[in-house]
Protein backbone atom coordinates (compact mmCIF):
# COMPACT_ATOMS: atom_id res chain seq x y z
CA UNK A 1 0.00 0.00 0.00
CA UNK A 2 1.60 3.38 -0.77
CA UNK A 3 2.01 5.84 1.81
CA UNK A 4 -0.46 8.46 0.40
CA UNK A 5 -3.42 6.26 0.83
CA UNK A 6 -1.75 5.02 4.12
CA UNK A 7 -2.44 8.80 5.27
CA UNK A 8 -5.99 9.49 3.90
CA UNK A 9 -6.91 6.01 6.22
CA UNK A 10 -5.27 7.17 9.53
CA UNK A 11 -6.75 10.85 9.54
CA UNK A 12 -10.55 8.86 9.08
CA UNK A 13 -9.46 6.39 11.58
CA UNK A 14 -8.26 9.39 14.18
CA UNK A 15 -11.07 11.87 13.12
CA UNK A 16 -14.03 10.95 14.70
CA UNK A 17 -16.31 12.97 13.37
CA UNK A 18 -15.07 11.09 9.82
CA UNK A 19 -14.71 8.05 11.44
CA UNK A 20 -18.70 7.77 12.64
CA UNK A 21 -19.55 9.08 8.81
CA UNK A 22 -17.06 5.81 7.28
CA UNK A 23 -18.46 3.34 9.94
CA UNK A 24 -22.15 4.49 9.11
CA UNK A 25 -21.51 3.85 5.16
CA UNK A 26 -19.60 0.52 5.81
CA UNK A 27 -22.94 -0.64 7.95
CA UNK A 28 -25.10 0.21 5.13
CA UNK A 29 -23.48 -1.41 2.47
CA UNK A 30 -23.39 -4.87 4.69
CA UNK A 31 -26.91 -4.40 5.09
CA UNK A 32 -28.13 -3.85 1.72
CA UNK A 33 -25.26 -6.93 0.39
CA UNK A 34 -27.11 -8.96 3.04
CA UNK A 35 -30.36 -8.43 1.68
CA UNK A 36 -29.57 -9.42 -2.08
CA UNK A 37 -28.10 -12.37 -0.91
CA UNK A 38 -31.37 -13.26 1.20
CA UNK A 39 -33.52 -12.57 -2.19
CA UNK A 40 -31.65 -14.67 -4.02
CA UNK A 41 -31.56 -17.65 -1.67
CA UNK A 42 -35.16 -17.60 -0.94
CA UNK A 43 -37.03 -17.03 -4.02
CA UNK A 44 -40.44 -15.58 -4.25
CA UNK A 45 -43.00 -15.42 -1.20
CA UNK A 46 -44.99 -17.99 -0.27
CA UNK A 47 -48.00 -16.81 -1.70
CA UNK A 48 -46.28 -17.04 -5.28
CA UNK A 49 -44.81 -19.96 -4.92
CA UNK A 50 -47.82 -21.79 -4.23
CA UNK A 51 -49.68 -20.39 -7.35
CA UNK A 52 -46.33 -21.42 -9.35
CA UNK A 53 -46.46 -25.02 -7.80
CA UNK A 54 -50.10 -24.80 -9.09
CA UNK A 55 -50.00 -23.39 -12.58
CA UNK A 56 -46.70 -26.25 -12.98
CA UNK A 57 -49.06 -29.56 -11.54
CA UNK A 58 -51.18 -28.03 -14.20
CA UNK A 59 -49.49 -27.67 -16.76
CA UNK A 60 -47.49 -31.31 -16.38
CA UNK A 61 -51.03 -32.83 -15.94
CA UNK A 62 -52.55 -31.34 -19.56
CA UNK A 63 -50.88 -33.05 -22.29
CA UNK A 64 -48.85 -30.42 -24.54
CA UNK A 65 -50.96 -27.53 -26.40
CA UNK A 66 -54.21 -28.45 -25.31
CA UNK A 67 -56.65 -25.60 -24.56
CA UNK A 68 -58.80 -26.84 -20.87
CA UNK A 69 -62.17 -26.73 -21.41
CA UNK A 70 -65.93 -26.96 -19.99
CA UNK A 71 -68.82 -28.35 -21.23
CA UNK A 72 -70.33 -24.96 -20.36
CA UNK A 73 -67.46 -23.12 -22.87
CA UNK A 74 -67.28 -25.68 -25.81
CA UNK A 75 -69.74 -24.93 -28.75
CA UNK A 76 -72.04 -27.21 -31.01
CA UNK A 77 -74.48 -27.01 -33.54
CA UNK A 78 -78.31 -26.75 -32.18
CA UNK A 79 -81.22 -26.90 -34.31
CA UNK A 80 -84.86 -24.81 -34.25
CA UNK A 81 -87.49 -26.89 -36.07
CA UNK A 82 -90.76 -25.90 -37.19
CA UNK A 83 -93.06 -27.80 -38.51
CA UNK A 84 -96.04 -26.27 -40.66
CA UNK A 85 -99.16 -27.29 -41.30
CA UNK A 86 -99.57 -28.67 -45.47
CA UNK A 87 -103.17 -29.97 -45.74
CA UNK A 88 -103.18 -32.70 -48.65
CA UNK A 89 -103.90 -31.42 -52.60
CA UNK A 90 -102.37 -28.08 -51.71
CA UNK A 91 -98.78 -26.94 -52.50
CA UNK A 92 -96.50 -25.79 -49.68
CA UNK A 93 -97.25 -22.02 -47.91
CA UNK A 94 -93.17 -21.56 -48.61
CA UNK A 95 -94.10 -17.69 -47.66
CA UNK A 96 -94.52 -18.48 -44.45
CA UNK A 97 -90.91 -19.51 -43.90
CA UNK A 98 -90.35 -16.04 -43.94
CA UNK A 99 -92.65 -14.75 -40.91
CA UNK A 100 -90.73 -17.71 -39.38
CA UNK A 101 -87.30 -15.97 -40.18
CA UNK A 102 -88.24 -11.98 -40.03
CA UNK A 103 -90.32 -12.03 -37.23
CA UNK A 104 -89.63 -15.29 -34.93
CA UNK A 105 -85.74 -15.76 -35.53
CA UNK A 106 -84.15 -12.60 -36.35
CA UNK A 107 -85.04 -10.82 -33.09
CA UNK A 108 -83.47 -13.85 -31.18
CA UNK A 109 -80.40 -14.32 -33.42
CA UNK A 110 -79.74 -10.26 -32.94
CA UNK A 111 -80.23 -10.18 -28.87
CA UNK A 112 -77.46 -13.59 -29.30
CA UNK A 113 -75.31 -12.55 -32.12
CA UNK A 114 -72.20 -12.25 -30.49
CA UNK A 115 -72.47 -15.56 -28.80
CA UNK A 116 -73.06 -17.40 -32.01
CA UNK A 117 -70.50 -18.38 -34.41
CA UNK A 118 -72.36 -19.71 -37.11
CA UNK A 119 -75.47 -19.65 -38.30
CA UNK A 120 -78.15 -21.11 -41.69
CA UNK A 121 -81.58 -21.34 -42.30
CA UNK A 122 -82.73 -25.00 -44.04
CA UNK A 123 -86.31 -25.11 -46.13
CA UNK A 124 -88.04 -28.06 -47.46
CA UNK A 125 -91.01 -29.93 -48.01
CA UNK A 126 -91.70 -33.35 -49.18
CA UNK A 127 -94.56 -35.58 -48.21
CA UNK A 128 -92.64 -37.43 -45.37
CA UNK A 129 -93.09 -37.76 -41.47
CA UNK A 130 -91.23 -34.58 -41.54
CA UNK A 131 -93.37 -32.69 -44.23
CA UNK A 132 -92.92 -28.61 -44.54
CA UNK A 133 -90.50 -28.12 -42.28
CA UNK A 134 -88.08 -24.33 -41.47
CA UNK A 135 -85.14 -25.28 -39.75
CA UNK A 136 -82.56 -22.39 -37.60
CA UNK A 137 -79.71 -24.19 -37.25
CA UNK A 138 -76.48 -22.08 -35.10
CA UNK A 139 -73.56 -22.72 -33.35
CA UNK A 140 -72.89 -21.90 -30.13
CA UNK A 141 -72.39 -23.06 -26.47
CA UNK A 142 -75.44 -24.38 -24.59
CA UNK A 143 -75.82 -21.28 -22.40
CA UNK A 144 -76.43 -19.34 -25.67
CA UNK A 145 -78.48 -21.96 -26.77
CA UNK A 146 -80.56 -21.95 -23.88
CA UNK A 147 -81.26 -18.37 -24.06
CA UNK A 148 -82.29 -18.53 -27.81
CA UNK A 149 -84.49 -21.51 -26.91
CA UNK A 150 -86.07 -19.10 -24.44
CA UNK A 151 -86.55 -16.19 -26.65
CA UNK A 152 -88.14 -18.40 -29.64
CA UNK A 153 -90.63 -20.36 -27.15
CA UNK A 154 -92.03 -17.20 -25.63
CA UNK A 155 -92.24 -15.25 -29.14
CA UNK A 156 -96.21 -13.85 -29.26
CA UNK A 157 -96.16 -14.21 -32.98
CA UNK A 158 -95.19 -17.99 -32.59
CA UNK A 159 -97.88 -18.49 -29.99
CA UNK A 160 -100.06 -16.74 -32.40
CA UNK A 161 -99.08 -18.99 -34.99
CA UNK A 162 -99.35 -22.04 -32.94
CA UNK A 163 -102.77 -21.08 -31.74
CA UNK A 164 -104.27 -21.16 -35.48
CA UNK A 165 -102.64 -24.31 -36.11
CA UNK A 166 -100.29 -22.35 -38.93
CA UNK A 167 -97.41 -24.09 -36.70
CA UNK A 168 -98.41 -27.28 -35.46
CA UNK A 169 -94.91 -28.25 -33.41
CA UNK A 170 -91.23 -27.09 -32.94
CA UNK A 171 -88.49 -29.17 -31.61
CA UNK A 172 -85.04 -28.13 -29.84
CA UNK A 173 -82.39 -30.12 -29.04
CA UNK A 174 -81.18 -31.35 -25.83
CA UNK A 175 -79.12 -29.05 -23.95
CA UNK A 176 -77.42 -31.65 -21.96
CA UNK A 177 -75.37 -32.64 -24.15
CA UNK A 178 -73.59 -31.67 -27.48
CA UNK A 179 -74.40 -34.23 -30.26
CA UNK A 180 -72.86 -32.13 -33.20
CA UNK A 181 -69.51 -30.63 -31.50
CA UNK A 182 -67.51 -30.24 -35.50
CA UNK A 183 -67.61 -27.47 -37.69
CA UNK A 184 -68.87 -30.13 -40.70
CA UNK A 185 -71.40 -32.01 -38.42
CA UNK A 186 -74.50 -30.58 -40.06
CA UNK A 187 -73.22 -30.77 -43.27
CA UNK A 188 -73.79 -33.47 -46.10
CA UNK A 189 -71.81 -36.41 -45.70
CA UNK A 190 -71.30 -37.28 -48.91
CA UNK A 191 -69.20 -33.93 -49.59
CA UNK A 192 -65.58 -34.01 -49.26
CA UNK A 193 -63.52 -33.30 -46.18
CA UNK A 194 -62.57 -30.02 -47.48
CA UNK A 195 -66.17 -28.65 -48.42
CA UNK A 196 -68.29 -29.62 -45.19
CA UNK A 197 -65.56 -27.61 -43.18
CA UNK A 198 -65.65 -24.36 -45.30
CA UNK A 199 -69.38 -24.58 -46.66
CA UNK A 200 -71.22 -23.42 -43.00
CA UNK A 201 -69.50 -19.97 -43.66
CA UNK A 202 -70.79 -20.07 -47.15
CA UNK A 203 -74.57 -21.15 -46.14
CA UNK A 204 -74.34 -18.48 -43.30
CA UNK A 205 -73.81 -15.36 -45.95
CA UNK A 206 -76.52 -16.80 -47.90
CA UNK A 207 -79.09 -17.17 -45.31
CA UNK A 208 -78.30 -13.59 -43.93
CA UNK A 209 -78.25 -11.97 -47.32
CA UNK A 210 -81.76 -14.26 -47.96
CA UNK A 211 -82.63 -12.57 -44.19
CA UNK A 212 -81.53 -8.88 -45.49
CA UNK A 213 -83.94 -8.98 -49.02
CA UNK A 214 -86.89 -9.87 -46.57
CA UNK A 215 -86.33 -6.91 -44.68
CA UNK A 216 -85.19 -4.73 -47.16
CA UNK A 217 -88.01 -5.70 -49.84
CA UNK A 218 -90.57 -5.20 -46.60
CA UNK A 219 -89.74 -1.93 -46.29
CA UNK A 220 -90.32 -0.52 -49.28
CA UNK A 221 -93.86 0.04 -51.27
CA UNK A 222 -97.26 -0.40 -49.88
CA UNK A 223 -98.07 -4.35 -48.80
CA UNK A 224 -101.64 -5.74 -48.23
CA UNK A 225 -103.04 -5.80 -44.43
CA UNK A 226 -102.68 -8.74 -42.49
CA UNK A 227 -99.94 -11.17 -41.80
CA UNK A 228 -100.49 -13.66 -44.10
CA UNK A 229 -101.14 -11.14 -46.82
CA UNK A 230 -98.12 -9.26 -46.37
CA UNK A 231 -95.14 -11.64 -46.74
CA UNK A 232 -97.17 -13.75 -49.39
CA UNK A 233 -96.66 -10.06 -51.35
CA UNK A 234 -92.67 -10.26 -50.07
CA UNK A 235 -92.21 -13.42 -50.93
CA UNK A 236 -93.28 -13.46 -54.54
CA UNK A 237 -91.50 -10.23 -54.76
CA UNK A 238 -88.03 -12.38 -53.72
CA UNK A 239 -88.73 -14.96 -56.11
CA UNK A 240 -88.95 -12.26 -58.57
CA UNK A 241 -85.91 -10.52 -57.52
CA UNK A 242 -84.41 -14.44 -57.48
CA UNK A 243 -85.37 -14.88 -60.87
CA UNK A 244 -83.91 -11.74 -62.36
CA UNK A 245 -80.74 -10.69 -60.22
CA UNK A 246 -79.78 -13.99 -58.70
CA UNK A 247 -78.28 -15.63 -61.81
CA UNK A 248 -75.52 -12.60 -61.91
CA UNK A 249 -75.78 -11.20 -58.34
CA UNK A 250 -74.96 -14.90 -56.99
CA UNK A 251 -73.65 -17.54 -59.36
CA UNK A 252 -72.20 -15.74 -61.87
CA UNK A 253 -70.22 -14.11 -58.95
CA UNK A 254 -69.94 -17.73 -57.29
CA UNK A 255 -68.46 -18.93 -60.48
CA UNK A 256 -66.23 -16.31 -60.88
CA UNK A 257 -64.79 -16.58 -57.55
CA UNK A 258 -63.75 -19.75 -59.11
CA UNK A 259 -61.80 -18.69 -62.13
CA UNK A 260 -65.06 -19.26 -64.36
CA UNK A 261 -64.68 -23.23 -64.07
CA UNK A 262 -67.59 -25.46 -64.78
CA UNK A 263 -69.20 -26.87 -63.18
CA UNK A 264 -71.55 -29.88 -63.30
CA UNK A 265 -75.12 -29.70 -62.50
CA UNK A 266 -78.61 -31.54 -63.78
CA UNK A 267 -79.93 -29.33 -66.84
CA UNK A 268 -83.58 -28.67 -66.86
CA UNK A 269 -85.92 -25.34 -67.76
CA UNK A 270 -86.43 -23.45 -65.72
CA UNK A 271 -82.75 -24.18 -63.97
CA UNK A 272 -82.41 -24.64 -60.23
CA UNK A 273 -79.46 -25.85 -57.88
């Protein structure tokens, strides 16, 4: 050690004033080296390291990547069916569908809309067991389901409807348990893979655009009193708008969308698909 520094340490160590000032600093660094040390060696409090031990038994118990779930948060397809009354020798009331959609299913489907990932609308009418038949089918969990159940069953035009016989039954699905959990579980089986995945998106644009024209046709010009009355009127204007816009407002623009490829369907006059 050289003797300069030997001097600057005996005037601290013989000034006292200097001396309480050094001893005071050297305290304070041994005290804060102390504490680092202790933080290192012990970790994080108690409190954390149980919710670590936790979130680790966790993790080691769930297999890699898989996302926990509840029956209460996983989603399936549920189905809305009515059934309407066809008396024999007369053709299908098809414009009653539509009170079925614009006045029965739309208001539920908008309170929901948030909570329900997809959506369609299925029409038909054969003489079987299940006859004329609308069907709103959605996806969603059964909470949502439940609460669209809720909102249909209570409707006063469907009661209204039931009461004349116009309706004579609707059917829901059991909300106990999921039967159709996949995205392609309501679609046709006999499509490939790759089409009953994408085509629920593709049936849910069509059935709101289909949803849109009711209301947008219903607003405009002067329609007959009465319920029955009225959306006969909007329905044959639809078909009218069908016949005249749909071949270039829809396929032509569906068959663009596929680079103009043909494609095969059954030829008859008038066409339908």
């Amino acid at each position: 050690m050289r003797r300069d520094e030997l001097r600057i340490i005996e005037t601290w160590c013989t000034d006292p004033g200097r001396r309480a000032t050094f001893v005071k600093r050297i305290w304070a660094l041994a005290l804060f080296t102390s504490l680092i040390v202790a933080g290192c060696a012990t970790g994080p409090t108690s409190v954390n390291s149980a919710a670590n031990r936790t979130a680790n038994t966790a993790a080691e118990a769930s297999p890699k990547g898989a996302i926990p779930t509840t029956f209460e948060a996983a989603q399936g397809w549920w189905y809305v069916r009515f059934r309407l009354a066809w008396p024999e020798g007369t053709e299908p009331a098809w414009y009653r569908d539509l009170i079925l959609a614009d006045l029965i299913v739309r208001p539920a489907l908008a309170d929901n809309r948030d909570a329900i990932s997809l959506w369609r609308f299925h029409r038909r009418a054969a003489r079987d067991a299940a006859g004329h038949q609308f069907s709103f089918i959605f996806r969603s969990s059964p909470a949502t389901a439940a609460r669209v159940y809720a909102e249909i069953r209570t409707n006063p035009t469907l009661r209204e409807l039931q009461r004349r016989q116009v309706v004579t039954s609707v059917s829901y699905d059991d909300l106990s348990r999921i039967e159709r959990p996949g995205i392609a579980d309501t679609s046709d089986p006999a499509w490939s893979p790759q089409m009953q995945e994408a085509w629920p998106a593709f049936i849910m644009g069509v059935s709101q655009l289909w949803l849109n024209l009711i209301a947008e046709i219903g607003r405009g010009g002067t329609w007959p009193a009465g319920l029955d009355a009225r959306y006969r009127a909007i329905d044959a204007s639809l078909n009218e708008l069908w016949q005249t816009e749909g071949g270039h407002a829809l396929l032509h623009h569906l068959n663009a969308l596929f680079g103009y490829q043909p494609v095969m369907v059954t030829t008859r006059a008038p066409m339908r698909f």
